[in-house]
C-alpha atoms as a PDB file:
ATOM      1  CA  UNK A   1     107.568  85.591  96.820  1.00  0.00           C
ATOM      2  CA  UNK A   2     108.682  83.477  93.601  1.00  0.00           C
ATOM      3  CA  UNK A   3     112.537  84.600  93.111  1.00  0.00           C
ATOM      4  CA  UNK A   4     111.462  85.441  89.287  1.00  0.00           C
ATOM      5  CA  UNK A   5     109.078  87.902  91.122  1.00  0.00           C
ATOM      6  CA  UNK A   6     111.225  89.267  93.633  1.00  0.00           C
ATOM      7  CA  UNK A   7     113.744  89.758  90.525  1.00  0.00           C
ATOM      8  CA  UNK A   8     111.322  92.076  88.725  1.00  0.00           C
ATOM      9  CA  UNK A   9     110.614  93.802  91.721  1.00  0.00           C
ATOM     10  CA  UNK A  10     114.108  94.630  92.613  1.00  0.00           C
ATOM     11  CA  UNK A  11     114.177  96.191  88.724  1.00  0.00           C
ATOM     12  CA  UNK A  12     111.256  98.050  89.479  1.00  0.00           C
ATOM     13  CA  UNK A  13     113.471  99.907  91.927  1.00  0.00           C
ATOM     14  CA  UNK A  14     116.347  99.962  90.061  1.00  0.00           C
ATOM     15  CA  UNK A  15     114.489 101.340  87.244  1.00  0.00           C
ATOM     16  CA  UNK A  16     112.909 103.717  89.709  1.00  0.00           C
ATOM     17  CA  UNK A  17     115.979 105.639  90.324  1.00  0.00           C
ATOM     18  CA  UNK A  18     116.126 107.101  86.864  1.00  0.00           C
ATOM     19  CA  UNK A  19     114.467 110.706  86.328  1.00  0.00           C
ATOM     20  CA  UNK A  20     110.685 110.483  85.323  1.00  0.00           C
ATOM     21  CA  UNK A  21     111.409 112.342  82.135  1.00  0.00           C
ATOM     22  CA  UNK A  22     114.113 109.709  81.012  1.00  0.00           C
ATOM     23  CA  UNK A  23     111.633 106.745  81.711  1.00  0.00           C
ATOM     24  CA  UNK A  24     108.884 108.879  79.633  1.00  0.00           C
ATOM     25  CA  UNK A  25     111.320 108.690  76.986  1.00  0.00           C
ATOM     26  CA  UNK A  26     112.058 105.532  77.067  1.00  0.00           C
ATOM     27  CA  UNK A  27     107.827 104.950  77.405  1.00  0.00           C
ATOM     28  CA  UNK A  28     107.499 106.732  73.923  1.00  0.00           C
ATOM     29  CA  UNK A  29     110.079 104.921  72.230  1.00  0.00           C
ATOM     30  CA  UNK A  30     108.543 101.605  72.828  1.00  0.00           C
ATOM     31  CA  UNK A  31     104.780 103.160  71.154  1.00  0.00           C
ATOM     32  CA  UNK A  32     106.798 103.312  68.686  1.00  0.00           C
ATOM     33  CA  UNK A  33     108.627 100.609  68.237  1.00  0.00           C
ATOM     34  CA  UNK A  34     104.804  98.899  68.439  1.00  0.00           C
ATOM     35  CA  UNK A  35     103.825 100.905  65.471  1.00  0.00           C
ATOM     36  CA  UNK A  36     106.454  99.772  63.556  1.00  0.00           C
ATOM     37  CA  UNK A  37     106.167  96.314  64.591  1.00  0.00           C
ATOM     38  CA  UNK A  38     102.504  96.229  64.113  1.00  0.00           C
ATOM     39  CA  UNK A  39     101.738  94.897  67.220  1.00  0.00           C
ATOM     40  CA  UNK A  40      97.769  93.470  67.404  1.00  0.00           C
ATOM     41  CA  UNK A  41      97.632  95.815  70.398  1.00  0.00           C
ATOM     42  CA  UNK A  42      98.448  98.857  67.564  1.00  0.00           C
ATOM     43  CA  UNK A  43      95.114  96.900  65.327  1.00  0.00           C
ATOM     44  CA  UNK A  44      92.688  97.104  68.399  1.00  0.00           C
ATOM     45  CA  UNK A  45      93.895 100.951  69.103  1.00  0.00           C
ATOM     46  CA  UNK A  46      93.164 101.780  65.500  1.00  0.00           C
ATOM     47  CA  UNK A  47      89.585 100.115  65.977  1.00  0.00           C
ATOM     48  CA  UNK A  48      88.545 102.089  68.936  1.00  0.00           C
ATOM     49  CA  UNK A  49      89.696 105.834  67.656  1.00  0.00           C
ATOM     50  CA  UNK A  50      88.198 105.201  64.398  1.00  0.00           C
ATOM     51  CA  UNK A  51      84.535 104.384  66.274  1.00  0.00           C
ATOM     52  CA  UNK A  52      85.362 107.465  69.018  1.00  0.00           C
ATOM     53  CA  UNK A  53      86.649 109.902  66.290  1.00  0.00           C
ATOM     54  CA  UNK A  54      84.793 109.196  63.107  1.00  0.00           C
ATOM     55  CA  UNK A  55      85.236 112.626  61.766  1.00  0.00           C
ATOM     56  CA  UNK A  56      89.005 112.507  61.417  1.00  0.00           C
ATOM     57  CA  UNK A  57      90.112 111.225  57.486  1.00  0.00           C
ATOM     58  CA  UNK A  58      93.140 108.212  57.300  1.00  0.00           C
ATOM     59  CA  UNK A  59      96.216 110.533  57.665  1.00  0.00           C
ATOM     60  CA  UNK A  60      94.345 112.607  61.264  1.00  0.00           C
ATOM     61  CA  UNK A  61      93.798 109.066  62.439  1.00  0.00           C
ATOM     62  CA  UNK A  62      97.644 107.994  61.797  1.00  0.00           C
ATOM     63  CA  UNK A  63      98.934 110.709  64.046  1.00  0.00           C
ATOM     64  CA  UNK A  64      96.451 110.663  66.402  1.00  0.00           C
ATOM     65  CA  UNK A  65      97.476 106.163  66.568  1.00  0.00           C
ATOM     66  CA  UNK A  66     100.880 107.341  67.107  1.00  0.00           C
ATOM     67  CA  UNK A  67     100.364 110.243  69.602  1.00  0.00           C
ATOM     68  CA  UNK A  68      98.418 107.029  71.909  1.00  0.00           C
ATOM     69  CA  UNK A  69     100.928 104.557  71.127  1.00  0.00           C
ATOM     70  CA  UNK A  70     103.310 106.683  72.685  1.00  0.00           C
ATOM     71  CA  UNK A  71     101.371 107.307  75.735  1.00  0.00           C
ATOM     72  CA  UNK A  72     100.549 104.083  76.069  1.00  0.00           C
ATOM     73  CA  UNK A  73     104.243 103.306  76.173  1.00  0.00           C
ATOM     74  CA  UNK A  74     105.053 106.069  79.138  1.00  0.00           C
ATOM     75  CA  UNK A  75     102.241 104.639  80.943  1.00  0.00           C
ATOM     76  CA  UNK A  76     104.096 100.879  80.989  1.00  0.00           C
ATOM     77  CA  UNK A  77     107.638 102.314  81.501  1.00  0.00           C
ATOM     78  CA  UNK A  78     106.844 105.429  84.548  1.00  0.00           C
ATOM     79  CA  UNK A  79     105.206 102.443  86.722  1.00  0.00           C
ATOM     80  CA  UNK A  80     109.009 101.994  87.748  1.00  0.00           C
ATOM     81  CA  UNK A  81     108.772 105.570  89.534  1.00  0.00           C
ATOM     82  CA  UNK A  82     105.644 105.296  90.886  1.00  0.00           C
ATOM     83  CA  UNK A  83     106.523 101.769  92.959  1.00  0.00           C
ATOM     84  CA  UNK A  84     110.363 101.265  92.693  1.00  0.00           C
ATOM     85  CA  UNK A  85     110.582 104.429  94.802  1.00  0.00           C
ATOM     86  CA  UNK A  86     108.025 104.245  97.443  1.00  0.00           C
ATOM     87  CA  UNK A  87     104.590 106.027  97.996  1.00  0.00           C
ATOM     88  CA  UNK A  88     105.965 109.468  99.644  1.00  0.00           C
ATOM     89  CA  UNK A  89     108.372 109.597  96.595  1.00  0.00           C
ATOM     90  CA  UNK A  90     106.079 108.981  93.777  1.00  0.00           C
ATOM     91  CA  UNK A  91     103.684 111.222  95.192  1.00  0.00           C
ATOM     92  CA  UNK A  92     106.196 113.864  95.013  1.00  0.00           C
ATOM     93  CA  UNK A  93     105.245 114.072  91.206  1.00  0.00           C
ATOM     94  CA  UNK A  94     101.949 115.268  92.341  1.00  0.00           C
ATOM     95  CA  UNK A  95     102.516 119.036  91.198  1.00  0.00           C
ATOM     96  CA  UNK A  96      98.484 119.804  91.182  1.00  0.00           C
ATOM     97  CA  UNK A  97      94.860 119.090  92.299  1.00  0.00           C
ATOM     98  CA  UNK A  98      92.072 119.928  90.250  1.00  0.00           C
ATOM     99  CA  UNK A  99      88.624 119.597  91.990  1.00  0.00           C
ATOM    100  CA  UNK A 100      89.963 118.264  95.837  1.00  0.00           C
ATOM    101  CA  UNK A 101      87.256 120.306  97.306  1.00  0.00           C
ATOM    102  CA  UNK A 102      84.753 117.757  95.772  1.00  0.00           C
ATOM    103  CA  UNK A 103      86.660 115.304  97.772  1.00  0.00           C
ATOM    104  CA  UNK A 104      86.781 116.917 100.834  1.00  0.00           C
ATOM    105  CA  UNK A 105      83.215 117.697 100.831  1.00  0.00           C
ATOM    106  CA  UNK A 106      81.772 114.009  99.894  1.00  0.00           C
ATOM    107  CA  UNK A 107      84.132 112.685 102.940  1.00  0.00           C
ATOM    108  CA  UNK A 108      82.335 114.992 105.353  1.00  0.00           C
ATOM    109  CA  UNK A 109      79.090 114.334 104.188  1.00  0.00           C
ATOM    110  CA  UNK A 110      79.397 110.385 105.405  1.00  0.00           C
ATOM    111  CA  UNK A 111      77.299 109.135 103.032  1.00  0.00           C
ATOM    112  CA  UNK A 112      80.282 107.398 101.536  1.00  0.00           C
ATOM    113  CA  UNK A 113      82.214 108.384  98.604  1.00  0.00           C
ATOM    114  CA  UNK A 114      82.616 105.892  95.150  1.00  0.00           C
ATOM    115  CA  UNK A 115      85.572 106.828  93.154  1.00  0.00           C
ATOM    116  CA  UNK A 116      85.249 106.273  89.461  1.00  0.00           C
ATOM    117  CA  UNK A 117      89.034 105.789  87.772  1.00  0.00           C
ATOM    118  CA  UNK A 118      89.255 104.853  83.979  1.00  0.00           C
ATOM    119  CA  UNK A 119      91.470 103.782  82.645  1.00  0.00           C
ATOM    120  CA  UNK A 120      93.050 107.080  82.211  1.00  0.00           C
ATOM    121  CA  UNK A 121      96.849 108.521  82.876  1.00  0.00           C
ATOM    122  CA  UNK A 122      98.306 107.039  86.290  1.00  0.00           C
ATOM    123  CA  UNK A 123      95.824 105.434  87.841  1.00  0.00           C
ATOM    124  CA  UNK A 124      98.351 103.790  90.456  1.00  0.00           C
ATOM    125  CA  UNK A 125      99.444 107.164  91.190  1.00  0.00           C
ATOM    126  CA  UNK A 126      95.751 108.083  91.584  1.00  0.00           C
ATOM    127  CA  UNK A 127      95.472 105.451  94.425  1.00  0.00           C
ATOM    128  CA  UNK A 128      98.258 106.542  96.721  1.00  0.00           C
ATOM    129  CA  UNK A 129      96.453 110.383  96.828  1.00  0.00           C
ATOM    130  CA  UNK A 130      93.272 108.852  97.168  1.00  0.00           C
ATOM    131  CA  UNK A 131      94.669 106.554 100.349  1.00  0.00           C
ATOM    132  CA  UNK A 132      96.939 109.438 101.693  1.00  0.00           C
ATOM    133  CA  UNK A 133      93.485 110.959 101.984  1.00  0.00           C
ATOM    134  CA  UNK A 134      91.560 108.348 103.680  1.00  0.00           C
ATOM    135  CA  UNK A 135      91.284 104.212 103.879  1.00  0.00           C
ATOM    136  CA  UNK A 136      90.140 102.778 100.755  1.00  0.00           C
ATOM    137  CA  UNK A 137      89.224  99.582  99.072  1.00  0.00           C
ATOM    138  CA  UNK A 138      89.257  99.142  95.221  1.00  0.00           C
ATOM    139  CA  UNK A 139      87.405  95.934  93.245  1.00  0.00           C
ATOM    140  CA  UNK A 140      89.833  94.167  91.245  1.00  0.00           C
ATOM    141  CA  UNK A 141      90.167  91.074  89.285  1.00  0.00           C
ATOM    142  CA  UNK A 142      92.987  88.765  90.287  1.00  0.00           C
ATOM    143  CA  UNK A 143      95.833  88.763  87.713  1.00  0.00           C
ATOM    144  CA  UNK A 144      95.741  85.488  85.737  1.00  0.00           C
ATOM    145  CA  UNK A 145      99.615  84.807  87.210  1.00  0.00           C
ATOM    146  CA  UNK A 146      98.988  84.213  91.077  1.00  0.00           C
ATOM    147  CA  UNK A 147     102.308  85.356  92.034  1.00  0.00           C
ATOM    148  CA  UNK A 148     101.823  88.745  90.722  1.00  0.00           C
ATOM    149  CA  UNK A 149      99.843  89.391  93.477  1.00  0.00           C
ATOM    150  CA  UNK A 150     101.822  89.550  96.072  1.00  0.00           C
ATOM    151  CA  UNK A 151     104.185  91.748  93.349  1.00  0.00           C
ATOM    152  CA  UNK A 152     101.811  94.069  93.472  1.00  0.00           C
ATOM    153  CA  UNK A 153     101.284  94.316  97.379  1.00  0.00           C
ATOM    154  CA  UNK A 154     104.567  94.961  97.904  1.00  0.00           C
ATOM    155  CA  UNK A 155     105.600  97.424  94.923  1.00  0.00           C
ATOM    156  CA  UNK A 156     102.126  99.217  96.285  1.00  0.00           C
ATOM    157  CA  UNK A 157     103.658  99.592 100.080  1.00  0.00           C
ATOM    158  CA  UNK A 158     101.706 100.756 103.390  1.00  0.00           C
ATOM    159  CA  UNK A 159      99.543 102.880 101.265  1.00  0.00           C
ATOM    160  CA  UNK A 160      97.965 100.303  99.132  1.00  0.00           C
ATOM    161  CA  UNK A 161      94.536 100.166  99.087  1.00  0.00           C
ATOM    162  CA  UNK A 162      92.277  96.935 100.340  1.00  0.00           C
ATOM    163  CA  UNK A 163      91.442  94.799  97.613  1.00  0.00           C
ATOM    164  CA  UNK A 164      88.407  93.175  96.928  1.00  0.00           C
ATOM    165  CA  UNK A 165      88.047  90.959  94.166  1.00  0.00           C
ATOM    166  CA  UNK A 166      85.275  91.250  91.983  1.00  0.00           C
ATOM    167  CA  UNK A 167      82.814  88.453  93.224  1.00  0.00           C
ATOM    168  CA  UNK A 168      80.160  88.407  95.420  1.00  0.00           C
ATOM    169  CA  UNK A 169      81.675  88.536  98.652  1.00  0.00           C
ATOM    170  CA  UNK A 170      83.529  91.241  97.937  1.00  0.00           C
ATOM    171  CA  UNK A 171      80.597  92.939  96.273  1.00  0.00           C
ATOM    172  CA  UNK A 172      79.163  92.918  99.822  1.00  0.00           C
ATOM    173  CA  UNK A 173      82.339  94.366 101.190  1.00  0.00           C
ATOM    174  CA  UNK A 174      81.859  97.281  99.220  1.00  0.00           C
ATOM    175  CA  UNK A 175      78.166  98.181 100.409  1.00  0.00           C
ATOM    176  CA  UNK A 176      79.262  97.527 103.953  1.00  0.00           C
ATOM    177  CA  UNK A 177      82.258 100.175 103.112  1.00  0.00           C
ATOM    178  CA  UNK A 178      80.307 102.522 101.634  1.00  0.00           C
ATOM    179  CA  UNK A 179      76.984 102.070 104.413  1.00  0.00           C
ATOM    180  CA  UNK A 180      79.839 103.001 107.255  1.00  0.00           C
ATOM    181  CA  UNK A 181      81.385 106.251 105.471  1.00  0.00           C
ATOM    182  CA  UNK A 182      83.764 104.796 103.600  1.00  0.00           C
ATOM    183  CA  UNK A 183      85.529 105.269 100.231  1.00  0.00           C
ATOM    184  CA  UNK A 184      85.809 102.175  97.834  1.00  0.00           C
ATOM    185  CA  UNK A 185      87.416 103.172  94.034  1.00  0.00           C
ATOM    186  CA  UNK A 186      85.696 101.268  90.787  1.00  0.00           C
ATOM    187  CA  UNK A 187      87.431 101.204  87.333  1.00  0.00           C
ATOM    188  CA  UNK A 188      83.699 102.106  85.592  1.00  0.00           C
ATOM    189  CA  UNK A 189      84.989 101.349  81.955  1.00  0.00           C
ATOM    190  CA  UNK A 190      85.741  97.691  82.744  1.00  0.00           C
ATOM    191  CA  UNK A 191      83.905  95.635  80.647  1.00  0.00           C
ATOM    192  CA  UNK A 192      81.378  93.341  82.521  1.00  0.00           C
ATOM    193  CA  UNK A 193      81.080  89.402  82.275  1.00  0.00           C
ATOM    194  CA  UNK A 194      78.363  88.315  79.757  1.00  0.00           C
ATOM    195  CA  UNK A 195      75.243  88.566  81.077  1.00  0.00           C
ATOM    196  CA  UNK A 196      76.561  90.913  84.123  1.00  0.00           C
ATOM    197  CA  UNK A 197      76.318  93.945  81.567  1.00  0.00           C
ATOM    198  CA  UNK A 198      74.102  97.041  79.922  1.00  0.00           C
ATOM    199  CA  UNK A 199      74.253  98.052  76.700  1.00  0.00           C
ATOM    200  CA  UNK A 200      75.189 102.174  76.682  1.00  0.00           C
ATOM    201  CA  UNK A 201      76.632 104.549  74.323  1.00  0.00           C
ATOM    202  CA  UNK A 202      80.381 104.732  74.795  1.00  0.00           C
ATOM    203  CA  UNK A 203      81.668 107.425  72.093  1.00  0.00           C
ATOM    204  CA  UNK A 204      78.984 107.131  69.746  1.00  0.00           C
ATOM    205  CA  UNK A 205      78.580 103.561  69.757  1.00  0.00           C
ATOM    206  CA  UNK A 206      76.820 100.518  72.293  1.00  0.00           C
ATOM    207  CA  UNK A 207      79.394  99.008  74.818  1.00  0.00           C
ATOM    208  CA  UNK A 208      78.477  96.399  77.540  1.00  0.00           C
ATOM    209  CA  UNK A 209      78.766  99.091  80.596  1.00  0.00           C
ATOM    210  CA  UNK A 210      78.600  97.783  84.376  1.00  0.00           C
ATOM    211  CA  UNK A 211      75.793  97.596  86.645  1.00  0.00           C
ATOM    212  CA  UNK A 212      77.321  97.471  89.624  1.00  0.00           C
ATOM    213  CA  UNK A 213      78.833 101.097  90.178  1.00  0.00           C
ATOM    214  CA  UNK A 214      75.134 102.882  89.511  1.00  0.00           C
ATOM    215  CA  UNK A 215      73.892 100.122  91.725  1.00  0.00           C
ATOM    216  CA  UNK A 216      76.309 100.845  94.775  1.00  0.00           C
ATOM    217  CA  UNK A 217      75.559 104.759  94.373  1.00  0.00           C
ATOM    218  CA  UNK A 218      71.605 104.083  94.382  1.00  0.00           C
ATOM    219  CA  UNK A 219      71.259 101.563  96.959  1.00  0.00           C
ATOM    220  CA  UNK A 220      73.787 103.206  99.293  1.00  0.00           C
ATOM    221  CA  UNK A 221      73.653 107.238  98.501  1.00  0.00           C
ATOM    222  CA  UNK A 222      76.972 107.293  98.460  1.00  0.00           C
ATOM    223  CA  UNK A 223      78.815 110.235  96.890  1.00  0.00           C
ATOM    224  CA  UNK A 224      80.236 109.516  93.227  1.00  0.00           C
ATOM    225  CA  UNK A 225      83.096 111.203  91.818  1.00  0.00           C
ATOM    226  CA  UNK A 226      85.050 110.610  88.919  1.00  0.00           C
ATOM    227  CA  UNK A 227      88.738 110.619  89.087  1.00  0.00           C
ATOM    228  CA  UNK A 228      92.579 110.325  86.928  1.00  0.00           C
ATOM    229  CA  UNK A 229      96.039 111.147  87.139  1.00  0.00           C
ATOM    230  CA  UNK A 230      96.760 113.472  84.142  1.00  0.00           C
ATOM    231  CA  UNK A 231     100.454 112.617  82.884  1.00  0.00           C
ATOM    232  CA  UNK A 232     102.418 116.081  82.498  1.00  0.00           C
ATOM    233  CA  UNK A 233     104.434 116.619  78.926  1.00  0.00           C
ATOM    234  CA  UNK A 234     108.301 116.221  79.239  1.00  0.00           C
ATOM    235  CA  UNK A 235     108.108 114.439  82.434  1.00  0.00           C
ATOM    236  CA  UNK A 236     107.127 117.412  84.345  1.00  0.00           C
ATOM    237  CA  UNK A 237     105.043 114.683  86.832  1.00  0.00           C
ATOM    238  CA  UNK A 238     101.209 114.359  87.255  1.00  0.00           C
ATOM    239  CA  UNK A 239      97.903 116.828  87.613  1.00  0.00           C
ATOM    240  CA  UNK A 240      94.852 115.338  89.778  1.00  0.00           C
ATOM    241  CA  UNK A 241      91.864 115.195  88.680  1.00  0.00           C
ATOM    242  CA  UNK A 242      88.553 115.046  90.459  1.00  0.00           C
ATOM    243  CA  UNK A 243      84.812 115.492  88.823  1.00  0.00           C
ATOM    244  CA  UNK A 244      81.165 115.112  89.950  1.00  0.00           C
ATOM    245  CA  UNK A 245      79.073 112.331  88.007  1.00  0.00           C
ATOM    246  CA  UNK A 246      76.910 113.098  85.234  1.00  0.00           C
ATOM    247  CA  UNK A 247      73.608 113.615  85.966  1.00  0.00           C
ATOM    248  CA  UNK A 248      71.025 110.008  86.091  1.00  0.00           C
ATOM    249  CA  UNK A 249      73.971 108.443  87.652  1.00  0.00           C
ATOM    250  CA  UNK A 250      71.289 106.784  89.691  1.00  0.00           C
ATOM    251  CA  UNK A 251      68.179 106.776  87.407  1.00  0.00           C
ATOM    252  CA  UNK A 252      66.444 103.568  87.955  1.00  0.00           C
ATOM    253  CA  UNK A 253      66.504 102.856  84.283  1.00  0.00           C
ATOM    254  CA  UNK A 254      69.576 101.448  84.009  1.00  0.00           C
ATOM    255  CA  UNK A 255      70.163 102.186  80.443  1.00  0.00           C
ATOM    256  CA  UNK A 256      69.971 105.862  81.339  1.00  0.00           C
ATOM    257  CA  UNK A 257      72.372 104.967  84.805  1.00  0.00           C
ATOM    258  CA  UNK A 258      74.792 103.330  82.473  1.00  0.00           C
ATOM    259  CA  UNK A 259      74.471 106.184  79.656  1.00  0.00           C
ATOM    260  CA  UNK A 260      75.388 108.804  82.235  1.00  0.00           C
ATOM    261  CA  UNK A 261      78.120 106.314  83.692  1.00  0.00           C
ATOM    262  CA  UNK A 262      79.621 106.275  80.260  1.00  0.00           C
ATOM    263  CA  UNK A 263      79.168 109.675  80.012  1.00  0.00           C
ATOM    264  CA  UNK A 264      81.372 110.406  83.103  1.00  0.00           C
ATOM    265  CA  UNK A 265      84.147 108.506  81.460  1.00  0.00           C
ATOM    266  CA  UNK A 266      83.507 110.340  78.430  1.00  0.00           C
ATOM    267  CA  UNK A 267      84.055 113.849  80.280  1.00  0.00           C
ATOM    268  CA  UNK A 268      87.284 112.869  81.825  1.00  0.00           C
ATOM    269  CA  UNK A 269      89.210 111.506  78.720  1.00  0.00           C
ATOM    270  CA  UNK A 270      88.230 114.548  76.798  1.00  0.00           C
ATOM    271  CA  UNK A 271      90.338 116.244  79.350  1.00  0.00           C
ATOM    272  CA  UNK A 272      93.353 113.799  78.347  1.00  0.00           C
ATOM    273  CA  UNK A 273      92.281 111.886  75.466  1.00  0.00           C
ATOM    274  CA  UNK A 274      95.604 110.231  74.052  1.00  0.00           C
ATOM    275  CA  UNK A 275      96.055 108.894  77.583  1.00  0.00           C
ATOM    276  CA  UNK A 276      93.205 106.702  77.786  1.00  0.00           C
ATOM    277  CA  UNK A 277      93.714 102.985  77.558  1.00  0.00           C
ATOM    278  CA  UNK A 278      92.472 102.529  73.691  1.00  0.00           C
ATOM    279  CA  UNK A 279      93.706  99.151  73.418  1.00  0.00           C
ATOM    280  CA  UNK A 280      91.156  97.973  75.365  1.00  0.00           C
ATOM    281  CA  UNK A 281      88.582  95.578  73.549  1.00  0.00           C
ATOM    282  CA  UNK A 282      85.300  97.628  74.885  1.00  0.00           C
ATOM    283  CA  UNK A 283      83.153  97.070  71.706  1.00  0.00           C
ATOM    284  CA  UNK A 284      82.858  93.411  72.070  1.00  0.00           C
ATOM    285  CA  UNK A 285      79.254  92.094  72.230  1.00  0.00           C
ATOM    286  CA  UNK A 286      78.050  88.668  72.727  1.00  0.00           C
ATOM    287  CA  UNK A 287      75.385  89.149  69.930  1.00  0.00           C
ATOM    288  CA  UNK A 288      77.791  90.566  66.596  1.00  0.00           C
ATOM    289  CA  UNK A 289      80.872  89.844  65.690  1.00  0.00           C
ATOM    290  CA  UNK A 290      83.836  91.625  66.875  1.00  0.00           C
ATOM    291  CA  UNK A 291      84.783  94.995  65.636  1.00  0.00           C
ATOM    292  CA  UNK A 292      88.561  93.772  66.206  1.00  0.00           C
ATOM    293  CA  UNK A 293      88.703  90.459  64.237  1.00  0.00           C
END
């Protein structure tokens, strides 16, 4: 490991020691500090809440950008808990599980089980329950830094799940997984390559959606929950959540597979809606011009 890398690390668990509450504090005061700063990240949040809540007037929309920002901020700073101290610790914070039945139940079936995880609260919390419970391997797109990877192997410990990168060799690891029993996890609001894509309503409005996880469920009959980390107020720690898909899931159409896929995601971040990821560009199309320029 690069010694730049192993020096973040080693303030990962140095910043791990301080009380979840403190580093939720210190979360919120950097969404602010990004409002104030007028960060483009702040521009791109502001885009996506005005298309998802249309029916809010300038000064609604203000708080509500503020109330995200400062998620958004706990989100970046309570990573520090959730490696710097180690799996068993960080799972600790777990203080309830909505919905584990549903889990339980799709194991035993053996049909395999496909966890879809927005981009909603903790997700990296989300995977050390979900591999306390049983092996599991997760698609992911290298980061663009190489060392970073093996950052991220070691923050994520003995219970990090196998991952797959998103290419076609790992595409096949995942039907093999899920054809044997096994559990793979699928962010479902990651936006697809060009071409790789289906247009679906995303909070009122057309977003490439992905293929792939309505794909997986059909071809395989795998099991399909949907699944986040709630984050607690005043650092009180985490709530699980797990929920069955919506209903076409695996319609052959796929624009009604990807409209209930969307859906899904839709049903969970109403349950936690300043925690979702808003910053994320989902409304770029290849064929208009960006809602964010």
């Amino acid at each position: 490991m690069r010694f730049d890398i192993y020096l973040l690390y080693l303030l990962l668990r140095l910043f791990g020691l301080l009380p979840l509450r403190v580093l939720h504090n210190l979360g919120g005061l950097l969404g602010r500090l990004s409002l104030w700063r007028r960060a483009r990240v702040v521009g791109h949040t502001a885009v996506n809440l005005g298309i998802a809540r249309p029916e809010l007037d300038a000064a609604a929309q203000q708080v509500l950008l503020r109330e995200v920002m400062i998620e958004s901020g706990k989100s970046m700073t309570e990573i520090a808990k959730i490696w710097g101290g180690g799996a068993e610790r960080a799972l600790d914070l777990i203080r309830e599980v909505r919905g584990e039945a549903l889990f339980d139940a799709a194991l035993s079936a053996g049909k395999g089980v496909i966890v879809a995880a927005p981009h909603l609260g903790c997700w990296e919390l989300l995977n050390y329950w979900l591999c306390r419970k049983t092996p599991m391997a997760i698609l992911y797109r290298p980061p663009r830094i190489v060392a970073v990877e093996g950052l991220l192997r070691k923050a994520r410990g003995a219970l990090a799940p196998e991952q797959v990168r998103a290419e076609g060799a790992g595409v096949r690891t995942l039907y093999k997984r899920l054809a044997s029993g096994g559990t793979v996890g699928i962010l479902p609001d990651q936006k697809p390559r060009s071409g790789e894509g289906q247009l679906a309503p995303f909070f009122g409005r057309d977003a490439e959606t992905m293929v792939l996880l309505p794909r997986l469920a059909s071809r395989t009959g795998a099991t399909v929950l949907f699944a986040f980390a709630e984050r607690l107020p005043r650092g009180e720690g985490f709530r699980i959540h797990l929920l069955p898909a919506s209903d076409g899931l695996v319609d052959a159409d796929l624009q009604v597979a990807c409209t209930a896929l969307n859906r899904g995601v839709e049903a969970c971040v109403a349950q936690a809606f300043t925690q979702y990821q808003w910053h994320y560009k989902r409304y770029t199309r290849s064929d208009r011009p960006s809602p964010y320029e």
